[in-house]
C-alpha atoms as a PDB file:
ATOM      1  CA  UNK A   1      -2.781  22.465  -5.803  1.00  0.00           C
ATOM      2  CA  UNK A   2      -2.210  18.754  -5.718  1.00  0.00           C
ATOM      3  CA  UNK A   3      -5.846  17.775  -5.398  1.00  0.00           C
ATOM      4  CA  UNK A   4      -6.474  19.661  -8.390  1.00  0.00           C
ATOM      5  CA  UNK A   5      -3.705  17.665  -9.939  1.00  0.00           C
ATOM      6  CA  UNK A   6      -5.206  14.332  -9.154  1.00  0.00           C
ATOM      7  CA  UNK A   7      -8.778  15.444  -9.985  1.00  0.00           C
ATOM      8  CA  UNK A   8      -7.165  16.539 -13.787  1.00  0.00           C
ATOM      9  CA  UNK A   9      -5.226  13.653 -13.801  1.00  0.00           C
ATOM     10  CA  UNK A  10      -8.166  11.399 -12.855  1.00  0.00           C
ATOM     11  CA  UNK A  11     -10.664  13.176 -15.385  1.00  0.00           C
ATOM     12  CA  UNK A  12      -8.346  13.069 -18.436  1.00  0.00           C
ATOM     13  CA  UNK A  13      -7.870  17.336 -18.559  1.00  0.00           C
ATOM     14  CA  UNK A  14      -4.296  17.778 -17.066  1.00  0.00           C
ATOM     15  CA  UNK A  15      -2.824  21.026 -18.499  1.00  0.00           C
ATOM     16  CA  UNK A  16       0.021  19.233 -19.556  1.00  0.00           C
ATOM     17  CA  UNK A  17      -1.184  16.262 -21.737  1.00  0.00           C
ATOM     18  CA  UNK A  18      -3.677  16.177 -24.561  1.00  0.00           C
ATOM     19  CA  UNK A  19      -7.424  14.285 -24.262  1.00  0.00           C
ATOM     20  CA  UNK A  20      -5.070  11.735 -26.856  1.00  0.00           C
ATOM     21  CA  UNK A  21      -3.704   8.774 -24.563  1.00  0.00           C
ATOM     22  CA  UNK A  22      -0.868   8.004 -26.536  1.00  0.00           C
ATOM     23  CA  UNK A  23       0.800  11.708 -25.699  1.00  0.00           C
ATOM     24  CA  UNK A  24       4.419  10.708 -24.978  1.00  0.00           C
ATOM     25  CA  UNK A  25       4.989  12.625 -21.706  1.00  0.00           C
ATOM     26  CA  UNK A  26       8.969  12.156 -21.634  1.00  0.00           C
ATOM     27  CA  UNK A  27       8.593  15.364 -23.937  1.00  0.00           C
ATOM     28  CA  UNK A  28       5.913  17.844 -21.297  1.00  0.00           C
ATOM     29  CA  UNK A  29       7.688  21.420 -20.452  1.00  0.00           C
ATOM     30  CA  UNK A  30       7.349  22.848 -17.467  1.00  0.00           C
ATOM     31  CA  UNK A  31       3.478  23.870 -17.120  1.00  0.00           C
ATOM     32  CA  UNK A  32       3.313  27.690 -16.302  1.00  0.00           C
ATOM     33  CA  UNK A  33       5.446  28.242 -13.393  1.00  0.00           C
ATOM     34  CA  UNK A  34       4.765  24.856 -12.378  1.00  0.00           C
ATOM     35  CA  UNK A  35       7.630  23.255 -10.280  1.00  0.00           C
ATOM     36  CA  UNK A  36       8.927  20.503 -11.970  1.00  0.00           C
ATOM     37  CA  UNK A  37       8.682  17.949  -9.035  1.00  0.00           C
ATOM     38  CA  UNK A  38       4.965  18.964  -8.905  1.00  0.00           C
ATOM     39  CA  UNK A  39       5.441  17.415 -12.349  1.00  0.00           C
ATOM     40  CA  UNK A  40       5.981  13.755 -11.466  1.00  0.00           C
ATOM     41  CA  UNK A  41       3.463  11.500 -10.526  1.00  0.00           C
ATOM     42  CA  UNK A  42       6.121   9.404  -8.047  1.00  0.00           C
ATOM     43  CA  UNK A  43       6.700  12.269  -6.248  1.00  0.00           C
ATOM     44  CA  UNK A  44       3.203  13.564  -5.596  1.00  0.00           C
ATOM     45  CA  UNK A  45       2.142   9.940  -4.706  1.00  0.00           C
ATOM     46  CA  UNK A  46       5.078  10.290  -2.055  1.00  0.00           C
ATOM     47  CA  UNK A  47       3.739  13.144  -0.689  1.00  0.00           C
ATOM     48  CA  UNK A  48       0.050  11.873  -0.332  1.00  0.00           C
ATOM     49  CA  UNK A  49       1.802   8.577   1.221  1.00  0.00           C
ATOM     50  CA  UNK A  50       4.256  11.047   3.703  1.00  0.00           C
ATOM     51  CA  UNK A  51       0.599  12.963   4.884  1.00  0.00           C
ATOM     52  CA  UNK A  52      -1.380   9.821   4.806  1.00  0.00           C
ATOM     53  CA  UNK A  53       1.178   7.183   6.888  1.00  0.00           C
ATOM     54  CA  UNK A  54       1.897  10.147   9.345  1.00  0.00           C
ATOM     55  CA  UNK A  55      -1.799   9.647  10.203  1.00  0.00           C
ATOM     56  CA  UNK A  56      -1.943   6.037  10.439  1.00  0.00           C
ATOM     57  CA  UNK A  57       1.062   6.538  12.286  1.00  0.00           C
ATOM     58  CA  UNK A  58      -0.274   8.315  14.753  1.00  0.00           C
ATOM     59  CA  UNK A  59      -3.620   6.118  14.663  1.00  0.00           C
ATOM     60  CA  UNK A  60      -1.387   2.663  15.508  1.00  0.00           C
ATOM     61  CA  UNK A  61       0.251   4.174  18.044  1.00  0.00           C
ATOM     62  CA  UNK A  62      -2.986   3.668  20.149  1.00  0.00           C
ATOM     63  CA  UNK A  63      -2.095   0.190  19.438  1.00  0.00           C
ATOM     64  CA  UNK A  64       1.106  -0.221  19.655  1.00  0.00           C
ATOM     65  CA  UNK A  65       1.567  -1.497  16.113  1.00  0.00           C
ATOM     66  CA  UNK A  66       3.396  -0.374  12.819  1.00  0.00           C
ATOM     67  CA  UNK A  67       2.114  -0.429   9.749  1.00  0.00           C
ATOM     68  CA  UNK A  68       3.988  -2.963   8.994  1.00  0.00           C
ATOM     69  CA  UNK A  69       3.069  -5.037  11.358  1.00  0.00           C
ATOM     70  CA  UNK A  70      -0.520  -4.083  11.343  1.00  0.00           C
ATOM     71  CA  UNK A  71      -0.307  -5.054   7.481  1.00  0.00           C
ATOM     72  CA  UNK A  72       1.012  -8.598   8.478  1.00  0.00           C
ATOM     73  CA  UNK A  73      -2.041  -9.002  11.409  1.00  0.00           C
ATOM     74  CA  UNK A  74      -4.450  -8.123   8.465  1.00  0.00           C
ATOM     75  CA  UNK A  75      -3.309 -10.385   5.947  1.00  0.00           C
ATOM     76  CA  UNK A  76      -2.722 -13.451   8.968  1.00  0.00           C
ATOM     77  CA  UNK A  77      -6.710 -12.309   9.831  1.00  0.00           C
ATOM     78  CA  UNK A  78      -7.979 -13.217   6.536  1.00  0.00           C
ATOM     79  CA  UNK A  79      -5.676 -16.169   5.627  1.00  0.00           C
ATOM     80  CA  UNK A  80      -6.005 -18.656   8.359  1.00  0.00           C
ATOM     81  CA  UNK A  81      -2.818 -20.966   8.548  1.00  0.00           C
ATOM     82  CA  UNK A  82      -0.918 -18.445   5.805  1.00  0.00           C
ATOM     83  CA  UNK A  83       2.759 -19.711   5.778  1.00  0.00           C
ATOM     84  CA  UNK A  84       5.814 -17.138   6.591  1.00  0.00           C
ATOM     85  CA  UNK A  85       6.968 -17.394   3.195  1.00  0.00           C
ATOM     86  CA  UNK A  86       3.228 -16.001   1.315  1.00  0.00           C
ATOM     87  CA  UNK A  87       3.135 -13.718   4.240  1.00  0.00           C
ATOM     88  CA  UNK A  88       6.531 -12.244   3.081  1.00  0.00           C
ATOM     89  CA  UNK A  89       4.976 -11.800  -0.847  1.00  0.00           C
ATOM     90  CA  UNK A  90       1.659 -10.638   0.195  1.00  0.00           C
ATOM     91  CA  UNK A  91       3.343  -7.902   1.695  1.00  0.00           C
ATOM     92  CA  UNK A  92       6.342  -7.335  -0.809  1.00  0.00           C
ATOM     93  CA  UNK A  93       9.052  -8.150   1.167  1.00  0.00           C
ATOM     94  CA  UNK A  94      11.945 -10.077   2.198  1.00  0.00           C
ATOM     95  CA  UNK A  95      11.293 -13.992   3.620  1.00  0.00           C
ATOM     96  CA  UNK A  96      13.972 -12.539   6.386  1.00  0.00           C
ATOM     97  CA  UNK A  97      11.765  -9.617   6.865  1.00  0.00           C
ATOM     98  CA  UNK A  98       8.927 -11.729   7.680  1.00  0.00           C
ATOM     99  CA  UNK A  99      10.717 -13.722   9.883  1.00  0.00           C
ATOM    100  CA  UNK A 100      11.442 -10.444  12.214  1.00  0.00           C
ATOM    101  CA  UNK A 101       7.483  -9.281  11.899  1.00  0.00           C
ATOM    102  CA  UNK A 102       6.327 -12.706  12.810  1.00  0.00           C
ATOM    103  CA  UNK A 103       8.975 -13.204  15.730  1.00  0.00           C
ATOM    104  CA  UNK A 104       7.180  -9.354  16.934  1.00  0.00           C
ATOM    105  CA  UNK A 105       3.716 -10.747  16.694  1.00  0.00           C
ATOM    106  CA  UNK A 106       4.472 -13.941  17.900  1.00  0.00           C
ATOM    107  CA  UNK A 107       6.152 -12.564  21.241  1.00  0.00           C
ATOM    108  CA  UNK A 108       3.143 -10.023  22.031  1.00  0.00           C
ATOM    109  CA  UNK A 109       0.576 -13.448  21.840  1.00  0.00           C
ATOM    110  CA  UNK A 110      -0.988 -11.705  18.683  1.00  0.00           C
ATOM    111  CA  UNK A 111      -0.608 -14.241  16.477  1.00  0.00           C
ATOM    112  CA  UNK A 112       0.797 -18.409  16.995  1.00  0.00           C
ATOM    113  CA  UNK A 113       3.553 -20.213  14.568  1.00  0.00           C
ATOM    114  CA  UNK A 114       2.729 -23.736  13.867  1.00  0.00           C
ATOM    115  CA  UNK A 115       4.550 -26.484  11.742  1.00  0.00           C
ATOM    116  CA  UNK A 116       2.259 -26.685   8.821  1.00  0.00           C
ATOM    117  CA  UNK A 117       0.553 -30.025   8.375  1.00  0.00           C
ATOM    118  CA  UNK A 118       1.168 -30.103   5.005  1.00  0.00           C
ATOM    119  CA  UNK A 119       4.654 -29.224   4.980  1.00  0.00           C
ATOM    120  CA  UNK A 120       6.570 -30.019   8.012  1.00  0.00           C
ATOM    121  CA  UNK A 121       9.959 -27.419   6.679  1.00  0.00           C
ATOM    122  CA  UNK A 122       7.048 -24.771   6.684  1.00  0.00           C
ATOM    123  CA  UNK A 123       5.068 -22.310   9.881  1.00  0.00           C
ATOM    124  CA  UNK A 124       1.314 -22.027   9.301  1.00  0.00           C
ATOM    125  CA  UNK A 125       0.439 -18.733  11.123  1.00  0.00           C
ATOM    126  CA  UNK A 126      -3.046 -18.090  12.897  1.00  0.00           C
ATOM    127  CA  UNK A 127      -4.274 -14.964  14.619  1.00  0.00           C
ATOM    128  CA  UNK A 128      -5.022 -15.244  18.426  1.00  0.00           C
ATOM    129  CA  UNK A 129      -8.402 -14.397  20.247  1.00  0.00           C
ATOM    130  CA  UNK A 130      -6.399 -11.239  21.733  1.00  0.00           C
ATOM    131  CA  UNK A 131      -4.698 -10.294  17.904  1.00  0.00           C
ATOM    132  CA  UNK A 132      -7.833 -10.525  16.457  1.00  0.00           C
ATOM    133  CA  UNK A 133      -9.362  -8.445  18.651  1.00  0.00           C
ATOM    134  CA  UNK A 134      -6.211  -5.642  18.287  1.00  0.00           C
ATOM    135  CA  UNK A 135      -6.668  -6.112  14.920  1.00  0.00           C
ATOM    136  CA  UNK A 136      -9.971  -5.053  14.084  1.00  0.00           C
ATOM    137  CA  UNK A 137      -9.956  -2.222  16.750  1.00  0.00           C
ATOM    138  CA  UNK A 138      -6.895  -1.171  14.871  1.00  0.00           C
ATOM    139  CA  UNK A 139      -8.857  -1.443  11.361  1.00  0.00           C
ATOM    140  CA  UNK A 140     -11.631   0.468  12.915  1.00  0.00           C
ATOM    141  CA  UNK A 141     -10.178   3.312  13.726  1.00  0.00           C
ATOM    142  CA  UNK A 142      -8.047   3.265  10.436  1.00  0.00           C
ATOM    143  CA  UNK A 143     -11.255   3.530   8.635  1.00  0.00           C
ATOM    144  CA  UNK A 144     -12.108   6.635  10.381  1.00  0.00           C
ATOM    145  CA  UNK A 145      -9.490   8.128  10.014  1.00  0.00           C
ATOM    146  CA  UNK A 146      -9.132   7.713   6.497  1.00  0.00           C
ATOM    147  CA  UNK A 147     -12.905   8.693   5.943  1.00  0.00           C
ATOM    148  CA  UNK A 148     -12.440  11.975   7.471  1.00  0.00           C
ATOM    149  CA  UNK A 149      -9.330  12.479   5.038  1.00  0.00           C
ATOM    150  CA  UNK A 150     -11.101  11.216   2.451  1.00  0.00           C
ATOM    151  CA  UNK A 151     -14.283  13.059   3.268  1.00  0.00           C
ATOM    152  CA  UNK A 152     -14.091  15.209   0.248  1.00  0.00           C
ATOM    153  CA  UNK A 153     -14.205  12.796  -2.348  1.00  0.00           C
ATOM    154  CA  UNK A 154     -17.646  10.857  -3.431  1.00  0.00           C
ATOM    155  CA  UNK A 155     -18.051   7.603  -4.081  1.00  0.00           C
ATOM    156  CA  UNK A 156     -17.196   7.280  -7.493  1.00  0.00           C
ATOM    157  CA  UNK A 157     -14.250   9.325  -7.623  1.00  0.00           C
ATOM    158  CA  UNK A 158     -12.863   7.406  -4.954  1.00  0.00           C
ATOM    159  CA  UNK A 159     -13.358   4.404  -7.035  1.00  0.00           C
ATOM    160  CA  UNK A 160     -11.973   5.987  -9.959  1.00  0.00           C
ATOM    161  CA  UNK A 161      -8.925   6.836  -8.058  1.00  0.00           C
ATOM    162  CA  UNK A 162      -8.213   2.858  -6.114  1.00  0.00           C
ATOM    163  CA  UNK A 163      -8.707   1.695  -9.972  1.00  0.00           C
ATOM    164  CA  UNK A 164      -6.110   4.353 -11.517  1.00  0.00           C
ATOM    165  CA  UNK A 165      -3.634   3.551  -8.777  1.00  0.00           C
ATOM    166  CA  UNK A 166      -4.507  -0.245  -9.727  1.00  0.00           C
ATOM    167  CA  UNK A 167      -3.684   0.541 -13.242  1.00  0.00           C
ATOM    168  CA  UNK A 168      -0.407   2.340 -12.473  1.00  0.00           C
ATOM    169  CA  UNK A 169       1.261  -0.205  -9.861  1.00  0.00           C
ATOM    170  CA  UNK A 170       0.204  -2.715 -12.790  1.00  0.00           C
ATOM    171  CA  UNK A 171       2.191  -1.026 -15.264  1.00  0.00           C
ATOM    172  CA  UNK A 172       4.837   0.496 -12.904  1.00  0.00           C
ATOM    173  CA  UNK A 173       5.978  -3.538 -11.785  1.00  0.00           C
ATOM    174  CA  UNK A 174       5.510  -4.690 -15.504  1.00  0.00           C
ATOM    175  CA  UNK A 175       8.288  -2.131 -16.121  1.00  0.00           C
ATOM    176  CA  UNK A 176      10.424  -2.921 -13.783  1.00  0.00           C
ATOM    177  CA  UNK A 177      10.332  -6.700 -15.190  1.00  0.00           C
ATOM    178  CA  UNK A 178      10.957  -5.453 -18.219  1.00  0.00           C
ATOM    179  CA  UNK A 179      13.830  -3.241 -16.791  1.00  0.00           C
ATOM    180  CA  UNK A 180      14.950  -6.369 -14.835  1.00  0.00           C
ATOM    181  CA  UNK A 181      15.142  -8.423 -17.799  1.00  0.00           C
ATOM    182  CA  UNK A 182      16.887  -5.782 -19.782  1.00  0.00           C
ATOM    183  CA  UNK A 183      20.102  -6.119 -17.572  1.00  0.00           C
ATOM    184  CA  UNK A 184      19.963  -9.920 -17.349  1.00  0.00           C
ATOM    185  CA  UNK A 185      20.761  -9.982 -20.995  1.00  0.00           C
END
């Protein structure tokens, strides 16, 4: 059912809007016998995130990493001397948070903490020979994983659907600015 969903969703045909983009959706009804969760895109992205991380879950393990922390190796991989504080926004979360994730990687001799020569108050961080090489056996098994889930999609629907989800964070974080503002004044 829910990969019928997204395929409507994706192709502009759901049941429950019109082809017209400005349809105002905070007025749908229930779709025939359609649970109302099933309604909600937040809720079936959850779901698709629940299946999907209990996979890369289970791929990590292999690795001993979280996805967390696997997220952090990736983003110290391709940013060479990235400092603790634009690791902690490249990855949405709290400087503090960082800190913790860095302290992990650090300790296993994945990845080395440097004063920054630009900015002495500041850590540059760099990926080891051995975190590098976790890393991208990590990523390679990731990818096959996540090409046997996504097995069933070509191509362009897949890019259709990495461009919608674009789209939507886009608009889902320039609401909650606006929300954000809303109760600052």
């Amino acid at each position: 059912m829910f990969g019928a969903q997204v395929e409507n969703l994706l192709i502009g045909q759901n049941k429950m809007t019109s082809q017209n983009k400005e349809t105002d959706l905070t007025d749908v009804a229930t779709a025939e016998g359609e649970p109302v969760l099933n309604q909600f895109l937040g809720y079936n992205l959850k779901r698709t995130f629940n299946a999907i991380h209990a996979n890369l879950v289970l791929t990590l393990k292999a690795f001993d990493l979280r996805m967390v922390t696997y997220s952090a190796l990736i983003v110290i991989l391709e940013n060479r001397g990235l400092r603790q504080a634009e690791l902690a926004k490249a990855l949405r979360i709290d400087r503090g948070n960082a800190v913790a994730i860095v302290d992990e990687l650090e300790k296993r001799k994945l990845i080395t903490r440097d004063r920054h020569p630009d900015d002495r108050r500041s850590y540059a961080l760099h990926i080891t020979e051995s975190g590098r090489e976790l890393c991208e056996s990590a990523i390679k098994a990731d990818r096959e994983c996540e090409a046997r889930i996504l097995s069933g999609l070509d191509a362009s629907r897949l890019n259709q659907l990495f461009d919608t989800l674009s789209d939507i964070e886009t608009a889902a974080y320039q609401e909650l600015d606006r929300r954000i503002d809303a109760q600052d004044t």
